[in-house]
Protein backbone atom coordinates (compact mmCIF):
# COMPACT_ATOMS: atom_id res chain seq x y z
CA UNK A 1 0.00 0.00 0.00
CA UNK A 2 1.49 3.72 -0.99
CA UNK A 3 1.82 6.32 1.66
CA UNK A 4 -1.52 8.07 1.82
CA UNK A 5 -3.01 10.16 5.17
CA UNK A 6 -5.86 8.07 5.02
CA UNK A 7 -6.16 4.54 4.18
CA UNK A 8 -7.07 3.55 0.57
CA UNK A 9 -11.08 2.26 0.37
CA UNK A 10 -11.43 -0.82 -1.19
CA UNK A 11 -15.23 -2.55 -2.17
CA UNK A 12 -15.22 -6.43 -2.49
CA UNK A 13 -18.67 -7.17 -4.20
CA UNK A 14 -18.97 -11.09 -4.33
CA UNK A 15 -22.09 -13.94 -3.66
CA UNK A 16 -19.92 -16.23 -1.61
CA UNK A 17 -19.51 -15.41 2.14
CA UNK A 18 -16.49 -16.94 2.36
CA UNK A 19 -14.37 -15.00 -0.39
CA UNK A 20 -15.74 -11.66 1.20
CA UNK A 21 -14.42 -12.66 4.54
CA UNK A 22 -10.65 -14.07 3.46
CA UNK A 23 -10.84 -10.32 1.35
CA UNK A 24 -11.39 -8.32 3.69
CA UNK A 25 -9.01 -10.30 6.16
CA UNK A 26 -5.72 -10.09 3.77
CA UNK A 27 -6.73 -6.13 2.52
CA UNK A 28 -7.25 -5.01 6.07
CA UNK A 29 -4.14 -6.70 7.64
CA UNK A 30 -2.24 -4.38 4.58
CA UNK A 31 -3.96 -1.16 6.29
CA UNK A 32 -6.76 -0.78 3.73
CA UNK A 33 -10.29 0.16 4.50
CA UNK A 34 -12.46 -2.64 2.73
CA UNK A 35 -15.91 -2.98 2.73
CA UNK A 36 -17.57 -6.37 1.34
CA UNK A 37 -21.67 -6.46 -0.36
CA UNK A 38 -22.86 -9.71 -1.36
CA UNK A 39 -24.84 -8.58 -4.38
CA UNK A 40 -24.25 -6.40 -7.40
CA UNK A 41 -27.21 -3.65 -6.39
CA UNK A 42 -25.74 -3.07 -2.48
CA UNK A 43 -22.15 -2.93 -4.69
CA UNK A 44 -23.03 -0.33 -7.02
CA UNK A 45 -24.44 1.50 -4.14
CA UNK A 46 -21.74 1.55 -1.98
CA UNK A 47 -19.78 2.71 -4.65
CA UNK A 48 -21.48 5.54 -5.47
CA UNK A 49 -21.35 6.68 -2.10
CA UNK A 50 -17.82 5.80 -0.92
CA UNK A 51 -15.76 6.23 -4.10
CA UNK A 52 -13.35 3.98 -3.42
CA UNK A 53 -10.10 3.22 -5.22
CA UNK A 54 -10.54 -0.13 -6.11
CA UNK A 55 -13.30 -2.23 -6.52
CA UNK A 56 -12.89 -6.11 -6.26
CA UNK A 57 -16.37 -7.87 -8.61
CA UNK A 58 -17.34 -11.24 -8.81
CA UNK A 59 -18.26 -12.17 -12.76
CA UNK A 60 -20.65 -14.81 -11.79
CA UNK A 61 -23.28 -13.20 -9.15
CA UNK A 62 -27.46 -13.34 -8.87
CA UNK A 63 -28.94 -10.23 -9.74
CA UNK A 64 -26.93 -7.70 -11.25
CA UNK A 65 -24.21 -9.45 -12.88
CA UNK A 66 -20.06 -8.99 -12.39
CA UNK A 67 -19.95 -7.75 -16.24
CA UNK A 68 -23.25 -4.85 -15.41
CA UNK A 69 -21.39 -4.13 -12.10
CA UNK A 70 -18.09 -3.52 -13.87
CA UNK A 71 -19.57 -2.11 -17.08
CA UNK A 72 -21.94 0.57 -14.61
CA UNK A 73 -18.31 1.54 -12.26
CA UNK A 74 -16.35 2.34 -15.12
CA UNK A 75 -18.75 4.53 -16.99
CA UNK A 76 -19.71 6.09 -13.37
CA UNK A 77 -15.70 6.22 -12.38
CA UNK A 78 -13.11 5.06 -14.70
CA UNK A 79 -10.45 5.92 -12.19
CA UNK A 80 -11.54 3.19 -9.92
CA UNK A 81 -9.36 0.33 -10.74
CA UNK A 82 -11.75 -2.51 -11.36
CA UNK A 83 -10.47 -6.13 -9.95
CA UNK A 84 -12.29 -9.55 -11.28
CA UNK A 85 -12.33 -12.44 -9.68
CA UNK A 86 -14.65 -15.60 -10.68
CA UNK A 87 -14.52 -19.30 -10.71
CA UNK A 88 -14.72 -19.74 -14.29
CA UNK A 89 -11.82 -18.32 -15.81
CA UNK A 90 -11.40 -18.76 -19.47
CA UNK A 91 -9.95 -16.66 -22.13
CA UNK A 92 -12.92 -15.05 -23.22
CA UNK A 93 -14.43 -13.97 -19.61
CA UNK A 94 -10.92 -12.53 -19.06
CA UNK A 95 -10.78 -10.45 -22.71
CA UNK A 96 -14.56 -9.68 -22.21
CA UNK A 97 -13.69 -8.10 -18.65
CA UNK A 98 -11.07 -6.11 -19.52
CA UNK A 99 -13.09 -4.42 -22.69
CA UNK A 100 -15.89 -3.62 -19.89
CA UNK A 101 -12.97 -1.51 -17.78
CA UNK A 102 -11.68 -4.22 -15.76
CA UNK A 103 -7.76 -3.68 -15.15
CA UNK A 104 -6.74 -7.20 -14.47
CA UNK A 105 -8.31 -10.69 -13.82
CA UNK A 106 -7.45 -13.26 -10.64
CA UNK A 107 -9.12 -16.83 -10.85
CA UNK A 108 -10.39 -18.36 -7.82
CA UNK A 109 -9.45 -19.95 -5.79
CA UNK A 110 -5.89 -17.53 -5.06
CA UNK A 111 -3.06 -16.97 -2.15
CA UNK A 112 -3.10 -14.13 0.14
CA UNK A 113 -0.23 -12.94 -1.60
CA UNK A 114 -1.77 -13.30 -4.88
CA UNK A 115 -4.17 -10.51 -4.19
CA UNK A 116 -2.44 -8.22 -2.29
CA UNK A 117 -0.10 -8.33 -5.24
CA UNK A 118 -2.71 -7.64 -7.70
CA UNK A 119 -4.30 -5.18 -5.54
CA UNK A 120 -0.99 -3.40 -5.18
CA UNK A 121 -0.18 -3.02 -8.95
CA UNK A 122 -3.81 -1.68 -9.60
CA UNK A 123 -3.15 0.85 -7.20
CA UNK A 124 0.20 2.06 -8.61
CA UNK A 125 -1.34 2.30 -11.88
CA UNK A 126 -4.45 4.34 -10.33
CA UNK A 127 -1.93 6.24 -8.50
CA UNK A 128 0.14 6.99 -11.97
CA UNK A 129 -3.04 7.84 -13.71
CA UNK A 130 -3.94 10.39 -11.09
CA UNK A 131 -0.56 11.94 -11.26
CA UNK A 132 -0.93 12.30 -14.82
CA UNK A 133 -3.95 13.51 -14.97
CA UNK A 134 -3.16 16.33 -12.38
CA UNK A 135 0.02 17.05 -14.57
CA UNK A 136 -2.04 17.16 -17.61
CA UNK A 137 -4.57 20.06 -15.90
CA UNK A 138 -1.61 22.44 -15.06
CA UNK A 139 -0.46 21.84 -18.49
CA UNK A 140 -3.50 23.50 -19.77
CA UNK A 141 -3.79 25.69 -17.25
CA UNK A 142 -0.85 27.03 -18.39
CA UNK A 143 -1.69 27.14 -22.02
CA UNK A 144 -4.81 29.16 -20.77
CA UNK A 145 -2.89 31.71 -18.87
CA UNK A 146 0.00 31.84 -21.85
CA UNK A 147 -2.95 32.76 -24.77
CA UNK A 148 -4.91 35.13 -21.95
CA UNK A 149 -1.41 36.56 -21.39
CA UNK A 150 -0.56 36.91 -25.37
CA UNK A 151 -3.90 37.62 -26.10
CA UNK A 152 -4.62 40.57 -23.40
CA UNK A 153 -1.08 42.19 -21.62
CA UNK A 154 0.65 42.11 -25.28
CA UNK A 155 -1.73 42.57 -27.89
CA UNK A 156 -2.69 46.43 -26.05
CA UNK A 157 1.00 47.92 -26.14
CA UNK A 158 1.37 45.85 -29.78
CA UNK A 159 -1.53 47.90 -31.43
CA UNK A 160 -0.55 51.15 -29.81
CA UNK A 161 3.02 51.08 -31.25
CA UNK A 162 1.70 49.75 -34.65
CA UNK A 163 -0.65 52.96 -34.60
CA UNK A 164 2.35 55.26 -33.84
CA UNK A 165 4.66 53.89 -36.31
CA UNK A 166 1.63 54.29 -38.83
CA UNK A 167 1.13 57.87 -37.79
CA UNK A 168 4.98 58.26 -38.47
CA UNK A 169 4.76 56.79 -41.75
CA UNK A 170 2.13 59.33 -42.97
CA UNK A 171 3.88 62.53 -40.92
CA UNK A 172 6.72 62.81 -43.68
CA UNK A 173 9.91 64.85 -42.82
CA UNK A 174 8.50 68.40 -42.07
CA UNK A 175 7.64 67.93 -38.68
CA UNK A 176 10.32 66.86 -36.87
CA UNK A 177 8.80 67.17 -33.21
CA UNK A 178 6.28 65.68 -34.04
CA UNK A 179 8.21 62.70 -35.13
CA UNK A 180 10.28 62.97 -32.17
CA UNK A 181 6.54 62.97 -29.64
CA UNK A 182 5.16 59.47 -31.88
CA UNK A 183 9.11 57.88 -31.46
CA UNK A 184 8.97 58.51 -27.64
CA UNK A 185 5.33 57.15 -27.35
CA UNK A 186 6.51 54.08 -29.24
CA UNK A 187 9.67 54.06 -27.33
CA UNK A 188 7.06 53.70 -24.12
CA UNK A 189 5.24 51.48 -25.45
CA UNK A 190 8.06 48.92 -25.82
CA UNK A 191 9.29 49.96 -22.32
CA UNK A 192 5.77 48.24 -21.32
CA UNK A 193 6.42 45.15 -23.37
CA UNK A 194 9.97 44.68 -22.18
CA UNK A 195 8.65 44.86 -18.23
CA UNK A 196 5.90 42.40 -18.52
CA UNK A 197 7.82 39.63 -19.84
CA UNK A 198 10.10 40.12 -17.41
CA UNK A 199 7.89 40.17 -14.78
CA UNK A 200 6.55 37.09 -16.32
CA UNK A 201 9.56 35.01 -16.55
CA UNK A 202 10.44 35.76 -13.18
CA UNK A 203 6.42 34.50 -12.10
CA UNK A 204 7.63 31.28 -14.15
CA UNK A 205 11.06 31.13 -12.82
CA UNK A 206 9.71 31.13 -9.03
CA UNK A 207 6.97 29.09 -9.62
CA UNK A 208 8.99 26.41 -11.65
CA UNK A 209 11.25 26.46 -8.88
CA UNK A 210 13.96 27.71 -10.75
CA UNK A 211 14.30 30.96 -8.72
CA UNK A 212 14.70 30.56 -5.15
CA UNK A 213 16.79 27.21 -5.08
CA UNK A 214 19.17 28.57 -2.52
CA UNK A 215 18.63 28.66 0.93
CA UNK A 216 21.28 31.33 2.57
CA UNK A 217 22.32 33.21 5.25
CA UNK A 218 21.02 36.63 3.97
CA UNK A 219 21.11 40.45 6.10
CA UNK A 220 17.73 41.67 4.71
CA UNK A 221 19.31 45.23 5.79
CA UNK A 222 22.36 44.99 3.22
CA UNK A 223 19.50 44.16 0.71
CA UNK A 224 17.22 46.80 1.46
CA UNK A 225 19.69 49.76 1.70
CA UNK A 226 20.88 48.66 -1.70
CA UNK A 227 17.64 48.79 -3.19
CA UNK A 228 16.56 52.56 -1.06
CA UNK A 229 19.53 53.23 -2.55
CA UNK A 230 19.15 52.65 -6.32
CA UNK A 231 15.50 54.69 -5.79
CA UNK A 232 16.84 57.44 -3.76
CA UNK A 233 17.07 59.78 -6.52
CA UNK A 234 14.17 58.80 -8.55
CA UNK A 235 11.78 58.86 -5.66
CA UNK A 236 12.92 62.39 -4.70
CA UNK A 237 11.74 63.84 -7.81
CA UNK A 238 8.39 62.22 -7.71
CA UNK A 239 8.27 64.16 -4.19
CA UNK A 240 8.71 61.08 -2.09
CA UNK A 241 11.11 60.11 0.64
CA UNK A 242 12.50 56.86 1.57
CA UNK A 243 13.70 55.59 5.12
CA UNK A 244 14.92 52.81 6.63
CA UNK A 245 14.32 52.14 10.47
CA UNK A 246 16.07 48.60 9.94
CA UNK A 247 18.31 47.60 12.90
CA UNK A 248 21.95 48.17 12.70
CA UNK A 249 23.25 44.30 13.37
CA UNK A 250 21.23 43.47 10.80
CA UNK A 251 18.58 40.94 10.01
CA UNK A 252 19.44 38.08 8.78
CA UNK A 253 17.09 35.55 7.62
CA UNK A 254 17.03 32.27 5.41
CA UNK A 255 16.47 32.64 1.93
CA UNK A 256 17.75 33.05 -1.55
CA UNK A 257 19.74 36.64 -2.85
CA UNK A 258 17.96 36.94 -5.56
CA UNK A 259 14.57 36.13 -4.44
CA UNK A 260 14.56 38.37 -1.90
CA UNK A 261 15.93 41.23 -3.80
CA UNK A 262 13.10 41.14 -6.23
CA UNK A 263 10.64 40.77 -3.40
CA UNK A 264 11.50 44.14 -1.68
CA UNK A 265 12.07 45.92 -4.90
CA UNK A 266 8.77 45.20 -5.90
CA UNK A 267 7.45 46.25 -2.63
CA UNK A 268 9.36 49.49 -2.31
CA UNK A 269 8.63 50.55 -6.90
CA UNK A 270 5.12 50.00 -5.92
CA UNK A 271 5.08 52.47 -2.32
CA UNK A 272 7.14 54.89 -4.47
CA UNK A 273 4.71 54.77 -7.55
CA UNK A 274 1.64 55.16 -5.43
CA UNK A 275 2.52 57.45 -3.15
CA UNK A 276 1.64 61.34 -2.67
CA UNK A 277 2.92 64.11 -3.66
CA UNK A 278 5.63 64.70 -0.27
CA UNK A 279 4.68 61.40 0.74
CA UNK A 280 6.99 58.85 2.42
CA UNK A 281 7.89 55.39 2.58
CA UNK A 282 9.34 53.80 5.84
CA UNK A 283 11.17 50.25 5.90
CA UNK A 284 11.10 48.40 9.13
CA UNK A 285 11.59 45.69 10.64
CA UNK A 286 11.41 43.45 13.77
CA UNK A 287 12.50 40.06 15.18
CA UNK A 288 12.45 37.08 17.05
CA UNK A 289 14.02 34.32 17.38
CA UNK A 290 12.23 32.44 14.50
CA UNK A 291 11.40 35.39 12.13
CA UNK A 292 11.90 38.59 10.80
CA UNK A 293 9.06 40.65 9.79
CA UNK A 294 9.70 43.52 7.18
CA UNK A 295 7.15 46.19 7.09
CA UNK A 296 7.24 48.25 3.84
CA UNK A 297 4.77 51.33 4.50
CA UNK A 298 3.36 54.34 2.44
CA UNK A 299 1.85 57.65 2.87
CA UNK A 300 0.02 56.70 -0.24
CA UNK A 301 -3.77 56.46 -1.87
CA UNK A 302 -4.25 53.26 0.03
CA UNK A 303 -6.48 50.23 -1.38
CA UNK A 304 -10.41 49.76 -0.84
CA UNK A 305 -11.64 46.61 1.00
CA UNK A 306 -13.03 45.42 -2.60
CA UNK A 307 -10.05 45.21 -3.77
CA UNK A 308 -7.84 43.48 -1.21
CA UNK A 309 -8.43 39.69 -1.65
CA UNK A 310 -7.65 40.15 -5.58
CA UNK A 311 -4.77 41.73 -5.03
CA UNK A 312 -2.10 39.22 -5.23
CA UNK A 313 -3.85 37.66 -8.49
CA UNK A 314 -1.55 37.42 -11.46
CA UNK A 315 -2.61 40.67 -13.93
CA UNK A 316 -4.81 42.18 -11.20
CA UNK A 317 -4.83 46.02 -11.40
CA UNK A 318 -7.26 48.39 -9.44
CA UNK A 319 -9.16 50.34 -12.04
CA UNK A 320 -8.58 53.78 -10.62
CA UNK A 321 -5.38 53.77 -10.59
CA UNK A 322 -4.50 52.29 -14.05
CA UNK A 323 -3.45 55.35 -15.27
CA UNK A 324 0.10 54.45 -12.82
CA UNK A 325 2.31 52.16 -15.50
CA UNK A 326 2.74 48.41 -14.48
CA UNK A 327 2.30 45.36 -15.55
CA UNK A 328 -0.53 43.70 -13.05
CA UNK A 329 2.45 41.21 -11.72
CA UNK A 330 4.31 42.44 -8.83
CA UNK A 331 2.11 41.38 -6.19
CA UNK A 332 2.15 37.71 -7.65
CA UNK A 333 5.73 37.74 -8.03
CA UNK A 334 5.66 39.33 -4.42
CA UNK A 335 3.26 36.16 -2.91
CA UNK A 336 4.79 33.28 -4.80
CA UNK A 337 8.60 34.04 -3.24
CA UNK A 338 7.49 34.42 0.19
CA UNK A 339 5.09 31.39 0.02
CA UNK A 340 8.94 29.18 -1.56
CA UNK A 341 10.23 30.72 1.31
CA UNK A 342 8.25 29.59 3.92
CA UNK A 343 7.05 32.56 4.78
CA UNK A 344 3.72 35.00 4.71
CA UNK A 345 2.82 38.46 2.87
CA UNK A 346 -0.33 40.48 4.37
CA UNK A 347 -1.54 43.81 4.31
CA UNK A 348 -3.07 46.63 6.21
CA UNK A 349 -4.55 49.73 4.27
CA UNK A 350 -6.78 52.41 4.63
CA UNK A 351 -8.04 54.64 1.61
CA UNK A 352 -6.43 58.74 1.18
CA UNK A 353 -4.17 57.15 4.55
CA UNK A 354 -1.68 54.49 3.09
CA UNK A 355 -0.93 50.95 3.31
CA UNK A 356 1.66 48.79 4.99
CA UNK A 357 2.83 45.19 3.74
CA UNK A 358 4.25 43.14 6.54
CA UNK A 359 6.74 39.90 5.07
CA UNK A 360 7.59 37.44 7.66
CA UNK A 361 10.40 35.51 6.53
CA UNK A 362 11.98 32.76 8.77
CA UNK A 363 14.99 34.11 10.96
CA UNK A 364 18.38 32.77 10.42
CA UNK A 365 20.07 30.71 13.34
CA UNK A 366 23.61 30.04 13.08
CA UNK A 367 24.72 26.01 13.29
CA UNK A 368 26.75 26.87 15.70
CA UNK A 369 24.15 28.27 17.86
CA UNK A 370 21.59 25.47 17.41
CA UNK A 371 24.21 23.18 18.81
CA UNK A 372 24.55 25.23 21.76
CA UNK A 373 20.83 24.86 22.52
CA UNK A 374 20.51 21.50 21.90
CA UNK A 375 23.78 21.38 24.60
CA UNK A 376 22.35 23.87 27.34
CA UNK A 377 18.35 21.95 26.57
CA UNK A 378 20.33 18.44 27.31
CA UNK A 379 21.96 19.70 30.47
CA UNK A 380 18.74 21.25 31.39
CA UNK A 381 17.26 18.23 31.65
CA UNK A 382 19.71 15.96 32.72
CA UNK A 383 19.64 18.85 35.97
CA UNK A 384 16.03 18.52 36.18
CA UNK A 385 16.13 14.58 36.34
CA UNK A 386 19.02 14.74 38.96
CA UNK A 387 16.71 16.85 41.26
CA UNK A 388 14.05 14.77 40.93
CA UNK A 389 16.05 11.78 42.06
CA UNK A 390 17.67 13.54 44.82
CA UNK A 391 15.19 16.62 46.01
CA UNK A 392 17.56 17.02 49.23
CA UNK A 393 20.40 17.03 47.46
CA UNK A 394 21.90 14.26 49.35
């Protein structure tokens, strides 16, 4: 039996008493949960209602025959592997099963070990199926979200520079500023293209688990004064100004360079771009000993309640505020490297006010240090047991 949280169900459906008891004897001792029905009608029932994994059908039964009973569970479920056992095995019943959705065929009468080993392969197969199956639906979810993101984020900036280029074509050479105002607005334009598929090979990148494969010492303050640094400027002549309130021995926490660096500079583009007029942004941070939690806050337009729960949706943008450039990925990028991380993103935000996104990331401990613990936890209680044995210390 595979590894599963729950034990596997398994339905014997079978006429003869005795063949229902020696199943359910051998599939139990093996840790399944097996339920026997003497008739084809209770069978079919009990299938319905418990959706097991594998159903084990007598061919020759009053009633509702095996061949109805396996025919009816296929069509209902064909991912409930389908077991026959009879009697009267020939050729023919075994061919004739298998074209009804059986998987495989055991004669009667058969060894403990002769079932659990068929039982066991049926299993593996179901178990293959299913993981193909899942495989196959985030294949084509991914072919969805590739055409919706061809389709939608390109095709807009792809028009708009084919208009401008068509307006240039027709300007001729006596206005040259004009010229110069369609080249910029094209020059935009491509700007746009160039930062969505960036932002959407990094989304593939983390999510393929091609991003974050390190797991490093790493001073979030180093990272975050680099990246105030780089925005200093720009955020001074949009009227903003940045601060850090991030402790001086730093902040170290476990993680990957790169990761992280995209993380925060996401966090801190979008406070900048948001903000007001003389607004600010403030980096904190606190810690314990298992976590750090960064707190990137704004003076900004904040986000209505409506919006919150879509936030961190891949291409989610809040309508008023579309006329601010970006590409509708940040926030995703931002959500699927904390979640690799082992970590959580959440947010606080009131409307005209500002919001605040709080990362917790899990703190760094140094080897070293663990070692020590386990050490002074050991003598701890090899003190505690020596007191108990000798209260008077005698």
């Amino acid at each position: 039996m595979t590894d599963q949280t729950e034990p596997q169900t398994i339905v014997v459906i079978d006429d003869d008493r005795a063949i229902r008891l020696s199943c359910q004897k051998i599939l139990s001792k093996s840790g399944f949960n097996v339920e026997t029905f003497d008739n084809g009608a209770h069978g079919l029932e009990a299938v319905a209602r418990l959706k097991p994994a594998l159903a084990v059908v007598d061919l020759k039964m009053p009633g509702i025959s095996g061949t109805e009973v396996i025919s009816r569970i296929h069509e209902s479920d064909p991912g409930i592997v389908i077991i026959v056992i009879t009697g009267y095995a020939t050729i023919d019943t075994a061919v004739g099963a298998m074209k009804l959705g059986a998987y495989d065929f055991l004669p009667k009468p058969f060894s403990p070990e002769e079932l659990r080993l068929i039982v066991n392969r049926g299993l593996e197969r179901r178990r293959l199926a299913l993981e193909s199956h899942r495989t196959e639906m985030e294949r084509e979810i991914l072919k969805h979200r590739f055409i919706t993101f061809v389709s939608h984020q390109l095709q807009t900036p792809l028009v708009a520079i084919h208009q401008y280029l068509d307006v240039l074509n027709h300007l001729g050479d006596a206005d040259a500023a004009k010229r110069r105002e369609w080249i910029d607005r094209s020059l935009k334009r491509t700007e746009q293209l160039q930062a969505i598929i960036k932002d959407w090979l990094t989304l593939a990148k983390v999510e393929g688990g091609l991003y974050s494969r390190q797991r490093a010492k790493v001073d979030l303050r180093e990272t975050i004064t680099a990246i105030i640094d780089t925005y200093e400027d720009s955020a001074a002549a949009e009227g903003v100004t940045l601060e850090d309130r991030l402790p001086e021995d730093g902040c170290p926490v476990v993680g990957d360079p790169n990761c992280l660096s995209v993380l925060f500079d996401n966090l801190i583009v979008n406070a900048i771009k948001y903000n007001k007029p003389n607004g600010k942004v403030t980096v904190s941070a606190d810690r314990t000993a298992d976590e750090v939690v960064v707190s990137v806050s704004d003076t900004g337009v904040g986000i209505p309640e409506k919006y919150r729960k879509m936030l961190f949706n891949e291409f989610f943008r809040i309508e008023e505020l579309k006329k601010t450039t970006g590409t509708g990925l940040g926030l995703a990028i931002c959500k699927r490297i904390v979640s690799e991380l082992g970590g959580r993103i959440s947010l606080e935000s009131e409307v005209n006010v500002g919001s605040t996104f709080r990362v917790q990331l899990l703190a760094w401990r140094d080897p070293v240090n663990v070692e020590q613990e386990e050490e002074r936890q050991k003598d701890a209680i090899s003190n505690d047991t020596a007191q108990e044995e000798n209260p008077d210390g005698r």
